[in-house]
N, C-alpha and C. Protein backbone atom coordinates (compact mmCIF):
# COMPACT_ATOMS: atom_id res chain seq x y z
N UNK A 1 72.23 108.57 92.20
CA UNK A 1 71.88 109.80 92.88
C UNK A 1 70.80 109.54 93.93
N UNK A 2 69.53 108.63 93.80
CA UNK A 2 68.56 108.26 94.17
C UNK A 2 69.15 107.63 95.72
N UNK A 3 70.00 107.02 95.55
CA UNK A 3 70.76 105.92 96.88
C UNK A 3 71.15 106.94 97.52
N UNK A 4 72.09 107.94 97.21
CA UNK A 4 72.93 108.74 98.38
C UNK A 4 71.70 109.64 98.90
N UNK A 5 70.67 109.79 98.19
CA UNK A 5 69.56 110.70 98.78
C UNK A 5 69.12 110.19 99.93
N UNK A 6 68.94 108.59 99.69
CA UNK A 6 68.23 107.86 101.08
C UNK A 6 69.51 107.70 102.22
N UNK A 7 70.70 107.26 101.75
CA UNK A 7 71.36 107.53 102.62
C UNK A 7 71.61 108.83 103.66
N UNK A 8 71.69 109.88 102.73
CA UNK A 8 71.40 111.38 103.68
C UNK A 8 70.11 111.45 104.59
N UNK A 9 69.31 110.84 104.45
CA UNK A 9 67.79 110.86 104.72
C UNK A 9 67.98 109.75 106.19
N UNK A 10 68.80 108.65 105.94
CA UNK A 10 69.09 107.66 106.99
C UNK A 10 70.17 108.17 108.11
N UNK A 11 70.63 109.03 107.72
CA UNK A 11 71.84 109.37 108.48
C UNK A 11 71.25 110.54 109.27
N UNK A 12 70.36 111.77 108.44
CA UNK A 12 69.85 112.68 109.26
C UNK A 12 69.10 112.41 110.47
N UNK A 13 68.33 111.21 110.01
CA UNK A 13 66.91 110.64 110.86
C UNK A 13 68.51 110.12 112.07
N UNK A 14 69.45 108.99 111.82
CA UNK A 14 70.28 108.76 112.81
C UNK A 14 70.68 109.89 113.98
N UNK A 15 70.69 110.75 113.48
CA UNK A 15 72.01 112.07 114.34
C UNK A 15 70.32 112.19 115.05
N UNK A 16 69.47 113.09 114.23
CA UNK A 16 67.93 113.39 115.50
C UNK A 16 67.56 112.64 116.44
N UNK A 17 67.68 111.39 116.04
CA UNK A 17 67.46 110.57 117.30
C UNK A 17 68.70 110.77 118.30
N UNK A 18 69.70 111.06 118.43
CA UNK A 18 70.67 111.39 119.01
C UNK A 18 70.47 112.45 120.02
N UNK A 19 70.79 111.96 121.40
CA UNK A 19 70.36 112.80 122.57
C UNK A 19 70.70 113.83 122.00
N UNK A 20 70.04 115.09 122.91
CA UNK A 20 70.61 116.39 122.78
C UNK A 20 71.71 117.07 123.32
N UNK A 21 72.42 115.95 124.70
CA UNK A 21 73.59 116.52 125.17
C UNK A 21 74.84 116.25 123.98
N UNK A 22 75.68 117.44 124.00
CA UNK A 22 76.83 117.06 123.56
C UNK A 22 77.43 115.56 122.80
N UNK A 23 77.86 115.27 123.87
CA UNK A 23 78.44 113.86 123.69
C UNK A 23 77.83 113.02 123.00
N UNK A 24 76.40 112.91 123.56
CA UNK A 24 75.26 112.16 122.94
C UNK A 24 75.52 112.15 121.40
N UNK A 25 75.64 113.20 120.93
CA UNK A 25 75.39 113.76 119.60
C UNK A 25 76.73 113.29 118.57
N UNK A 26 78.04 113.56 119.25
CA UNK A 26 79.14 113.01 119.19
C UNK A 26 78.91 111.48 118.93
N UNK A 27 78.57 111.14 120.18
CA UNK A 27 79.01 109.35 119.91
C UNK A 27 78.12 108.52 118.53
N UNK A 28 77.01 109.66 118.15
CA UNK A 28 76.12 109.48 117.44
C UNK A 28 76.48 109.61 116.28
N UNK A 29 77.37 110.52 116.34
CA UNK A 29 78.02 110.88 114.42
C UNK A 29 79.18 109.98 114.15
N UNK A 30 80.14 109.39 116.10
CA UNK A 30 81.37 108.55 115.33
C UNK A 30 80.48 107.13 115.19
N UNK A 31 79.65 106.51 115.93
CA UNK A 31 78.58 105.66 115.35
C UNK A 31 78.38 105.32 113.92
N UNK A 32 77.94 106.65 113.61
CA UNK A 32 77.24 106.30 111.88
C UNK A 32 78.20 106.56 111.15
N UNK A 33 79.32 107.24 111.10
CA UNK A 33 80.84 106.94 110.64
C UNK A 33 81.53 105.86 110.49
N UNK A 34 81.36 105.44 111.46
CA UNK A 34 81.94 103.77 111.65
C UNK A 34 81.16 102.97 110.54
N UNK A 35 79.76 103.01 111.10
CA UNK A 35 78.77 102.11 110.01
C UNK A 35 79.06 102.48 108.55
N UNK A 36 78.82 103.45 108.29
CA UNK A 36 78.70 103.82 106.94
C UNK A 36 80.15 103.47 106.48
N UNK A 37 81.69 103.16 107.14
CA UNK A 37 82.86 102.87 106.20
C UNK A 37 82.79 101.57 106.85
N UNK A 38 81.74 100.67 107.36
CA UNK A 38 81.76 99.52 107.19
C UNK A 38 81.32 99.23 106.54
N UNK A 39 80.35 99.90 106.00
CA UNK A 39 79.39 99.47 104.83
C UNK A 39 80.27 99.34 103.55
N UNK A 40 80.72 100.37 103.34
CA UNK A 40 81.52 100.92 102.14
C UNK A 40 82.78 99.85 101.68
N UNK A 41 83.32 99.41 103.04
CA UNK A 41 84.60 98.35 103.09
C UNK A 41 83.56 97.08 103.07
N UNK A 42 82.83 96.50 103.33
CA UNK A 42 81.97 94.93 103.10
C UNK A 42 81.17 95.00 101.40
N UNK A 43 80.92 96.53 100.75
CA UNK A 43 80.44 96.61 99.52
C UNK A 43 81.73 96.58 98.63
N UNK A 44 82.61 96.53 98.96
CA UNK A 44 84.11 96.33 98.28
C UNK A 44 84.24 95.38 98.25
N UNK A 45 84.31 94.69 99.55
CA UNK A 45 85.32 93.02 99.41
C UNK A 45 84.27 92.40 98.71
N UNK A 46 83.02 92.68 98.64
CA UNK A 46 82.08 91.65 97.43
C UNK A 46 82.12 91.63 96.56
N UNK A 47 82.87 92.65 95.52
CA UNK A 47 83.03 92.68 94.44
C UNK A 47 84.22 91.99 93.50
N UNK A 48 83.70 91.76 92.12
CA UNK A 48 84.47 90.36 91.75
C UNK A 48 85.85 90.45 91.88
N UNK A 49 86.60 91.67 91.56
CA UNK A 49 87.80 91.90 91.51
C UNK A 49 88.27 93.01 92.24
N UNK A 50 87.39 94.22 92.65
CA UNK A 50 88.19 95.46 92.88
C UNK A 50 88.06 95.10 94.45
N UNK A 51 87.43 94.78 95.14
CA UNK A 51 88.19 94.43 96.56
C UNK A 51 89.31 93.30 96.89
N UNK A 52 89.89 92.70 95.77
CA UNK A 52 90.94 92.18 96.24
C UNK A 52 92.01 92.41 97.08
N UNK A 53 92.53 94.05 96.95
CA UNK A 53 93.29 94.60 97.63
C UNK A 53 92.73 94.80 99.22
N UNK A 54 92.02 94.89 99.44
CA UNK A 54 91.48 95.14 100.63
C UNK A 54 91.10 93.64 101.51
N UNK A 55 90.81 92.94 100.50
CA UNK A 55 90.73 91.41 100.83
C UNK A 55 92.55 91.00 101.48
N UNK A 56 93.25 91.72 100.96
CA UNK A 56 94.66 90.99 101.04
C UNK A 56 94.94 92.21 101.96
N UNK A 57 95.16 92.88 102.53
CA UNK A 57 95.23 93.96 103.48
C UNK A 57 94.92 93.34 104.81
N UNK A 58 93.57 92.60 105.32
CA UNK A 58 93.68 91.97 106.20
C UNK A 58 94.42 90.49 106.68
N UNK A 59 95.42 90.13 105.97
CA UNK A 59 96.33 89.49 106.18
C UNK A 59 96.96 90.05 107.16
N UNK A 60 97.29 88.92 108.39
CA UNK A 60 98.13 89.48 109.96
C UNK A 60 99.43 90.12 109.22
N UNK A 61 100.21 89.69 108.38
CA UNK A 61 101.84 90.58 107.90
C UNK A 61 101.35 91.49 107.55
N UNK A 62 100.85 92.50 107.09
CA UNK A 62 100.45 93.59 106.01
C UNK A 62 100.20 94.67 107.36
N UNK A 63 100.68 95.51 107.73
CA UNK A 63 100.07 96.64 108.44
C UNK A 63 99.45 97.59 107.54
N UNK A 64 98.20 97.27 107.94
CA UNK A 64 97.45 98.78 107.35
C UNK A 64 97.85 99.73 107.17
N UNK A 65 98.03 100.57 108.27
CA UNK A 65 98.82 102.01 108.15
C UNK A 65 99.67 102.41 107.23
N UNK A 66 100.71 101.62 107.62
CA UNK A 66 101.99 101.87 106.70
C UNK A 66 101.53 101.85 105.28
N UNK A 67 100.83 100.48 105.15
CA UNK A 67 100.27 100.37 103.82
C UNK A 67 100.01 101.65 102.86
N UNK A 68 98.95 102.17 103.64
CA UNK A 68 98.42 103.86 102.93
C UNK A 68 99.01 105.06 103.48
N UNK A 69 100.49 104.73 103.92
CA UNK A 69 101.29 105.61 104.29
C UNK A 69 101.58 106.93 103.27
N UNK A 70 101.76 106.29 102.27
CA UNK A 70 101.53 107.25 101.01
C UNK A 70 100.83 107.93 99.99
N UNK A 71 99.63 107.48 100.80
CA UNK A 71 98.69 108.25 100.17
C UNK A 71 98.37 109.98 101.29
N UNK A 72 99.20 109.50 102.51
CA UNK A 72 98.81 110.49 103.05
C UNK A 72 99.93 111.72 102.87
N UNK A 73 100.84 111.74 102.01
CA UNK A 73 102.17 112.60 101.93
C UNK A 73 102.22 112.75 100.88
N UNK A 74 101.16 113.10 99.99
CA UNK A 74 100.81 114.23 99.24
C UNK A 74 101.61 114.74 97.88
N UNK A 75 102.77 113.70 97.47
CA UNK A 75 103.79 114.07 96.98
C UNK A 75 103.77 113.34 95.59
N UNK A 76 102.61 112.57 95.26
CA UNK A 76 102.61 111.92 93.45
C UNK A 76 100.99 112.71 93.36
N UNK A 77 101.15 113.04 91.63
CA UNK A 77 99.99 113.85 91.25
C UNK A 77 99.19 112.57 91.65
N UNK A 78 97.87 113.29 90.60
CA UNK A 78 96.44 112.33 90.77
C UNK A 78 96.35 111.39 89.97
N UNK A 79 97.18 111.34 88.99
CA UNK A 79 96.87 110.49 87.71
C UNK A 79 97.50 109.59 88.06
N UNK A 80 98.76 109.66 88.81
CA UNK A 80 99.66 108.49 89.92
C UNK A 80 98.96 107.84 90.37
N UNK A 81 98.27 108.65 91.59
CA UNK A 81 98.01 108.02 92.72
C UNK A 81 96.68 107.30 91.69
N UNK A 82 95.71 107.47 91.09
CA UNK A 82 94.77 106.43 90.73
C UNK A 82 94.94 105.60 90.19
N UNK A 83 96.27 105.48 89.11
CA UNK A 83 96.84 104.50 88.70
C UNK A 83 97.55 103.26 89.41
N UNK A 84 98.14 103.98 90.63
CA UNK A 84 98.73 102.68 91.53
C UNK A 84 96.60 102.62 92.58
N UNK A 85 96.32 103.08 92.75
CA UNK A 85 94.94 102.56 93.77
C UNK A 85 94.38 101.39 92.48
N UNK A 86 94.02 102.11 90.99
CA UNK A 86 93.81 100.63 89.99
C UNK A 86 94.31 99.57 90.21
N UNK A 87 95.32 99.85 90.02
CA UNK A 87 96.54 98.41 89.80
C UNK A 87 96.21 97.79 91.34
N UNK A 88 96.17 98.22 92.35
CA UNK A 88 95.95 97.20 93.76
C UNK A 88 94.26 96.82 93.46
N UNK A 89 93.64 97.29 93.22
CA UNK A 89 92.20 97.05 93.05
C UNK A 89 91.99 96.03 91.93
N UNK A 90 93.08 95.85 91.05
CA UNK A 90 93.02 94.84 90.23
C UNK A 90 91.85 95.42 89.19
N UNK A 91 92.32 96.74 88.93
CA UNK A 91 91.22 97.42 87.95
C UNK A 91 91.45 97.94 86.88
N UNK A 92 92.55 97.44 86.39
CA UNK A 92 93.08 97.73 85.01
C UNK A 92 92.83 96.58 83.96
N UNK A 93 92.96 97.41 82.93
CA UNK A 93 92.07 96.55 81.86
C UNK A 93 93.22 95.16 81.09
N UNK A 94 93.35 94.38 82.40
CA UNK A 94 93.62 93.18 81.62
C UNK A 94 93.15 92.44 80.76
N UNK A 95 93.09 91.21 80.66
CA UNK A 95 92.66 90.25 79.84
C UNK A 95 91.42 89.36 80.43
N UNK A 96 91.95 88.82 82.04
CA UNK A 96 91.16 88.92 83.08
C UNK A 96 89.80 89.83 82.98
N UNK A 97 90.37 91.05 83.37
CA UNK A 97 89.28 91.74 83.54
C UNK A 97 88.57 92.09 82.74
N UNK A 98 88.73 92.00 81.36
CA UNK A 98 87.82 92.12 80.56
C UNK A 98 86.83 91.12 80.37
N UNK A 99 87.27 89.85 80.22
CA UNK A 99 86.51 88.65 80.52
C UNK A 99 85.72 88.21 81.57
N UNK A 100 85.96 88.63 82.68
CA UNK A 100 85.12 88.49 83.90
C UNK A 100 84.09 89.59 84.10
N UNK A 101 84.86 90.72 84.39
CA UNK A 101 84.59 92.64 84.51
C UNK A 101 83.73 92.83 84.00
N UNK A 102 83.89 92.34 82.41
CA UNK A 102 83.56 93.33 81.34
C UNK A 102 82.55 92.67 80.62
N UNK A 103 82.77 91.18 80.93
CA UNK A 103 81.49 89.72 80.21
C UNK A 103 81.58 90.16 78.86
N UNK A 104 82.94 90.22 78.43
CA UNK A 104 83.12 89.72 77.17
C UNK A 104 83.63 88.57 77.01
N UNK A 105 83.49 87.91 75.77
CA UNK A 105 83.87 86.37 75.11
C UNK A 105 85.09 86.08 74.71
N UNK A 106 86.02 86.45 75.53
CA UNK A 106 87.64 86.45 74.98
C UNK A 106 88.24 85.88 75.96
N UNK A 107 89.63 85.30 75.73
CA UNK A 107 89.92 84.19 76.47
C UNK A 107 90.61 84.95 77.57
N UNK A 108 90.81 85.15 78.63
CA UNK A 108 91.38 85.26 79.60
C UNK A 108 92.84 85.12 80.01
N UNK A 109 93.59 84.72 79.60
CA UNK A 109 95.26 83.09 79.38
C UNK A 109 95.94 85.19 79.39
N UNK A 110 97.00 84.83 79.69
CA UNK A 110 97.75 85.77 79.58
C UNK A 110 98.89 85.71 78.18
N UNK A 111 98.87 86.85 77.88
CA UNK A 111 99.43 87.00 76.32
C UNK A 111 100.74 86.41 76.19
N UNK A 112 101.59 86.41 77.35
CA UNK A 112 102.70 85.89 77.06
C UNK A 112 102.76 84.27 77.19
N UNK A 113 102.83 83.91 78.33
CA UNK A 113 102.78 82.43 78.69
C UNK A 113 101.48 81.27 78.77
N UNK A 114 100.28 82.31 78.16
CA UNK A 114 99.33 81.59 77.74
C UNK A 114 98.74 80.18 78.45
N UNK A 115 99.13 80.28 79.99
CA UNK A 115 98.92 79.22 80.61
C UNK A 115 98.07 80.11 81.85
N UNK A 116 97.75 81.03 82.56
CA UNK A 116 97.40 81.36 83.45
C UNK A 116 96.42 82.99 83.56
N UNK A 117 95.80 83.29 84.01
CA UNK A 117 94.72 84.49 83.79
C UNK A 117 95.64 85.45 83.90
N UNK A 118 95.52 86.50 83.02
CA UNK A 118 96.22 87.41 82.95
C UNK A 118 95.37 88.57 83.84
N UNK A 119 95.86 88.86 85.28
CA UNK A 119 95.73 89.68 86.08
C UNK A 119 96.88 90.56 86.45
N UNK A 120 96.58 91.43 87.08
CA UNK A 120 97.24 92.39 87.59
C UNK A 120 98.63 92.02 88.39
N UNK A 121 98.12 90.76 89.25
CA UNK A 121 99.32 90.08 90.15
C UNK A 121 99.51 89.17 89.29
N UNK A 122 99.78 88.57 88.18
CA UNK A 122 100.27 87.90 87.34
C UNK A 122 101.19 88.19 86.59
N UNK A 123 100.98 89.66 86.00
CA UNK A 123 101.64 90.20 84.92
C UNK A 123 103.12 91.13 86.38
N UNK A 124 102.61 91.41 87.78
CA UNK A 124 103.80 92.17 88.12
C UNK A 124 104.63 91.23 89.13
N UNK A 125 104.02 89.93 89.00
CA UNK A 125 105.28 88.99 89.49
C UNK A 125 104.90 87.34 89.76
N UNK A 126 104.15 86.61 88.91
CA UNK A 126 103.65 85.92 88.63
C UNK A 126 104.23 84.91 87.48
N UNK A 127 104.25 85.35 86.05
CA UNK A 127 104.40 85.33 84.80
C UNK A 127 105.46 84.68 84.28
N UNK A 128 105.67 83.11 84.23
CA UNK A 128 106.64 82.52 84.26
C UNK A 128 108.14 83.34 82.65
N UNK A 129 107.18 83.80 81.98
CA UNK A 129 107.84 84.33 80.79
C UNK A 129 108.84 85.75 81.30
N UNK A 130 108.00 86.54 82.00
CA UNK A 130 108.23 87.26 82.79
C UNK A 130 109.83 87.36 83.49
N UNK A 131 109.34 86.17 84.21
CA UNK A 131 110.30 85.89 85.42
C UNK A 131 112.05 85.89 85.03
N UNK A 132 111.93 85.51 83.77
CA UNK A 132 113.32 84.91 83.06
C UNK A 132 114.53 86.50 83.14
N UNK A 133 113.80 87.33 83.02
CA UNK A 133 114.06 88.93 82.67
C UNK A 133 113.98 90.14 83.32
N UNK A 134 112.89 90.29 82.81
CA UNK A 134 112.17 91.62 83.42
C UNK A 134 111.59 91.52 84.78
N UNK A 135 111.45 90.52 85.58
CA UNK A 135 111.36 90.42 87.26
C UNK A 135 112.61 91.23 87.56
N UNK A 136 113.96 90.61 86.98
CA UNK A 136 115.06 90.80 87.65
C UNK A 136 115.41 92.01 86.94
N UNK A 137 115.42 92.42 86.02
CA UNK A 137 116.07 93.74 85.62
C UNK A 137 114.96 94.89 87.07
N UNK A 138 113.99 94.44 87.10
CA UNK A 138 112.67 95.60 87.74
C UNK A 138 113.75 95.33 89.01
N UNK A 139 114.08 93.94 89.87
CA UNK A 139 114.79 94.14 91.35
C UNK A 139 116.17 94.79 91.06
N UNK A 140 116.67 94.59 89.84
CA UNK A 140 118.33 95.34 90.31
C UNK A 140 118.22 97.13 90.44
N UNK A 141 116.62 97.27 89.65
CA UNK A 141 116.76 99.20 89.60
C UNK A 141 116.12 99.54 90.91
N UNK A 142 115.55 98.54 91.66
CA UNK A 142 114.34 99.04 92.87
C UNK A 142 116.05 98.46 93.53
N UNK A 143 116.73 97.76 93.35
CA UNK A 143 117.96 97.73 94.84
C UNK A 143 119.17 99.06 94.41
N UNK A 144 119.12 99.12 92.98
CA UNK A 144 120.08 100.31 92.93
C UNK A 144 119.50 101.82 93.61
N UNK A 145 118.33 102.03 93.16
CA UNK A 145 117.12 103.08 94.07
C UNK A 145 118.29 103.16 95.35
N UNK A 146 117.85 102.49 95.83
CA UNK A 146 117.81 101.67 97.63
C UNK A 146 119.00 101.98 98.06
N UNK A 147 119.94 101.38 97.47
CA UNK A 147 121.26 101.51 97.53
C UNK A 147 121.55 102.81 97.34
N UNK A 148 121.51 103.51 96.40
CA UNK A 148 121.52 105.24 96.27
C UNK A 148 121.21 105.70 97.54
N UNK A 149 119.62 105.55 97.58
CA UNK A 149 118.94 106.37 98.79
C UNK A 149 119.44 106.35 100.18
N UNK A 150 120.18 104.82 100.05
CA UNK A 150 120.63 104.53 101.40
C UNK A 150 122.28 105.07 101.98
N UNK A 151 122.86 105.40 100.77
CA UNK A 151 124.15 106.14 100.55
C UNK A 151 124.18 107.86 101.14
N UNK A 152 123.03 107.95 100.50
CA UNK A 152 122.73 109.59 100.96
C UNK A 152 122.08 109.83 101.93
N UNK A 153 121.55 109.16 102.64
CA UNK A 153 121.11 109.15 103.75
C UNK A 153 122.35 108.93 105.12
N UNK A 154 123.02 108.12 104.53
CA UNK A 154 124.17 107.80 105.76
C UNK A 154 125.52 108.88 105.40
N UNK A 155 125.45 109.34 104.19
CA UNK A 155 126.64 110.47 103.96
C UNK A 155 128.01 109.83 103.45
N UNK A 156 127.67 108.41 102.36
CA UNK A 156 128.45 107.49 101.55
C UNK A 156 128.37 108.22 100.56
N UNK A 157 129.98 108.73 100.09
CA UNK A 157 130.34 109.07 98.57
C UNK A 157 130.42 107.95 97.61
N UNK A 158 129.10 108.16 96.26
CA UNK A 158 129.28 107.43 95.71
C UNK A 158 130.54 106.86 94.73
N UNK A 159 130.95 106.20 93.85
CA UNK A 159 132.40 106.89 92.70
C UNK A 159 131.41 107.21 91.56
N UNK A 160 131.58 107.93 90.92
CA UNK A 160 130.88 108.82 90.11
C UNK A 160 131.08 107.79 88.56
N UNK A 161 132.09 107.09 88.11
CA UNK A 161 132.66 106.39 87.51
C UNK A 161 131.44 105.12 87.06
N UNK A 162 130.91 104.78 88.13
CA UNK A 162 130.44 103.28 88.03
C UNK A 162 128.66 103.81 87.51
């Protein structure tokens, strides 16, 4: 509570010093806007695990935008949407993260294949035990999805049969 106080206190003192014309005042608030979600994005990527996602976001393939395309269309509750922002933040309570996160004394190895840290990107496509199965059952329902979606979109009768 103490921090956001000085921050309000740093930001007010910012804008007063801010000419009194218009614009002045403007360029003064997108200024400390800027700063303050730079701040916010460089106090992320330092952290042990939950800026990973944001660490991997600035990769040249990855467009931003699109990226958080869906957070802006409003259409999965809240308990969704924080559950998938966890899971990219690498903030669910693995095995990993308890051991690193959490500085408890437990081994880290992932439960199944017991050879590699059980993280977030381990367990959803990593996981040599994994891989044998449940990778591929997860791609045939995300291509049947696809395939559906892409049927009804172009005005393909499916056979009802199959």
């Amino acid at each position: 509570m103490n921090s956001i106080i000085k921050i309000a206190a740093k930001i007010t003192e910012e804008l007063s010093q801010a000419n009194e014309k218009s614009d002045a005042k403007q360029e003064g608030i997108q200024h400390t806007k800027a700063r303050l979600g730079d701040d916010l994005k460089n106090k992320r990527k330092n952290k042990v695990m939950h800026g990973q996602y944001i660490i991997n976001i600035d990769r040249e393939f990855i467009n931003e935008e699109d990226t958080f395309l869906w957070l802006s269309k409003e259409d999965l509750k809240a308990e969704t949407e924080t559950e998938i922002v966890a899971a990219q933040d690498q903030a669910i309570q693995t095995k990993y993260y308890v051991t690193k996160i959490l500085n408890t004394e437990t081994d880290s190895k992932c439960k199944l294949c017991q050879k590699f840290d059980e993280t977030v990107d381990h367990i959803i496509s990593a996981c040599p035990i994994l891989a044998k199965e449940e990778y591929i059952k997860s791609h045939d329902r995300v291509s049947a999805q696809l395939h559906f979606n892409i049927c009804k979109e172009t005005g393909v009768q499916l056979d009802k049969n199959r």
